[in-house]
Protein backbone atom coordinates (compact mmCIF):
# COMPACT_ATOMS: atom_id res chain seq x y z
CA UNK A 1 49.37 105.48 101.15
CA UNK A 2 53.06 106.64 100.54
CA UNK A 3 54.78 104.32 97.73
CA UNK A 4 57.36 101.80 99.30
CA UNK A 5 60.61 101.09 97.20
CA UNK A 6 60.80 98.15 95.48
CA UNK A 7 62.97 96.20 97.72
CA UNK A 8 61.11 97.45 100.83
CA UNK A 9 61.16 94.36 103.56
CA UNK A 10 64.30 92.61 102.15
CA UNK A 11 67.93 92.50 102.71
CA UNK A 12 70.73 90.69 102.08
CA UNK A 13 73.31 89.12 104.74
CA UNK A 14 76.91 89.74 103.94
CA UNK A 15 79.40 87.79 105.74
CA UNK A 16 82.12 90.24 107.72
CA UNK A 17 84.64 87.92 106.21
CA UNK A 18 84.15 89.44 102.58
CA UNK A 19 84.64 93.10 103.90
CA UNK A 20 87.82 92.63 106.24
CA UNK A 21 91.21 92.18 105.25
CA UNK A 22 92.52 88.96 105.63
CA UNK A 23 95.78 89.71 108.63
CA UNK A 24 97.82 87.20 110.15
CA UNK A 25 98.59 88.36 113.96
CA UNK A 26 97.83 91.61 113.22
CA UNK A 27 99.60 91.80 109.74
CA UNK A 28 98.55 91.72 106.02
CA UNK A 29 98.78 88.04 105.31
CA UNK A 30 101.60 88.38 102.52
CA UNK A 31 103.44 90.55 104.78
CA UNK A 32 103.46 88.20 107.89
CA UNK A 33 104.58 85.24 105.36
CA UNK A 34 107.41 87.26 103.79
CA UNK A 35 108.89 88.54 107.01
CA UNK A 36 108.22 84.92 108.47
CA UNK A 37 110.25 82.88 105.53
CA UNK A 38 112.80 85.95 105.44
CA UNK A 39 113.00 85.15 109.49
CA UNK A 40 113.20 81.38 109.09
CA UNK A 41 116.07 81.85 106.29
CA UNK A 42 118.18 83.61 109.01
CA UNK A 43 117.64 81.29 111.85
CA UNK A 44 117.42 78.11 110.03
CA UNK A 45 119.42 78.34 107.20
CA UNK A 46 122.25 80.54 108.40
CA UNK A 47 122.01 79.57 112.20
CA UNK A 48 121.62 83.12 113.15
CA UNK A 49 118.70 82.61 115.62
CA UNK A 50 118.69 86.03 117.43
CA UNK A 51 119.46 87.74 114.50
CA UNK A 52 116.05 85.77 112.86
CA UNK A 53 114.41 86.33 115.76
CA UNK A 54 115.32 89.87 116.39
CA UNK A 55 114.14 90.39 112.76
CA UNK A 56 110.92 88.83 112.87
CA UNK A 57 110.09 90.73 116.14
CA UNK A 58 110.30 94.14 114.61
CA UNK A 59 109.73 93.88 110.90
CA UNK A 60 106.03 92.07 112.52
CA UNK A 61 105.89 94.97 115.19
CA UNK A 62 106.20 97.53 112.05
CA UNK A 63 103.78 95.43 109.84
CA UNK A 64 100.92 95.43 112.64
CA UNK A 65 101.68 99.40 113.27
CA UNK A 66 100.79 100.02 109.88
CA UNK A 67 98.18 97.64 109.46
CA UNK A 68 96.25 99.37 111.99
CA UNK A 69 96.46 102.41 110.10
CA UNK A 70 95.62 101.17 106.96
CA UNK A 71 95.11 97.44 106.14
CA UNK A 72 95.99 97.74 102.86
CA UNK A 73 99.48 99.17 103.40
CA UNK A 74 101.24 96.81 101.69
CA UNK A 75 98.83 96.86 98.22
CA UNK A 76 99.36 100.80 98.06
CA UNK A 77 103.31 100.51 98.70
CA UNK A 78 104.19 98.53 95.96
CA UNK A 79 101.42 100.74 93.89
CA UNK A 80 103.51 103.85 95.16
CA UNK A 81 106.97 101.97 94.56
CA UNK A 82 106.02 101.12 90.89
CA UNK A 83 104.67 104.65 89.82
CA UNK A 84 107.32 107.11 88.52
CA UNK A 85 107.48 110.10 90.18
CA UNK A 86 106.09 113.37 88.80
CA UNK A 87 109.82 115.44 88.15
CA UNK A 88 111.76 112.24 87.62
């Protein structure tokens, strides 16, 4: 009789929750809130509503594009935005 590993016969449920990214329409959740308060300060606050709206549309729009690529644009952008370069 062959010897079974120790943990032979078990396993252990992990919710898909804990291994997605957490997106907001499509977009990285700190992305969708930045673009939406950014949005909301041009429509509300300055009474620029197509402007605001215009905004929103494509900054969300690029923020899904990327997000499909990689969900975890935004973390490595601001990782590659606070590195120096190699040269500099």
């Amino acid at each position: 009789m062959p010897a079974q590993p120790i943990n032979a016969g078990f396993t252990i449920p992990v919710h898909r929750s804990l291994t997605e990214p957490i997106l907001m329409g499509g977009a990285p959740r700190s992305a969708a809130i930045l673009n939406g308060t950014f949005a909301a300060a041009l429509g509300l606050g300055l009474q620029l509503w197509v402007i605001g709206t215009l905004y929103w549309l494509i900054a969300h729009g690029i923020c899904v594009f990327a997000a499909k690529r990689d969900p975890q644009f935004l973390e490595v952008l601001i990782r590659h935005v606070r590195h120096k370069g190699y040269l500099a």
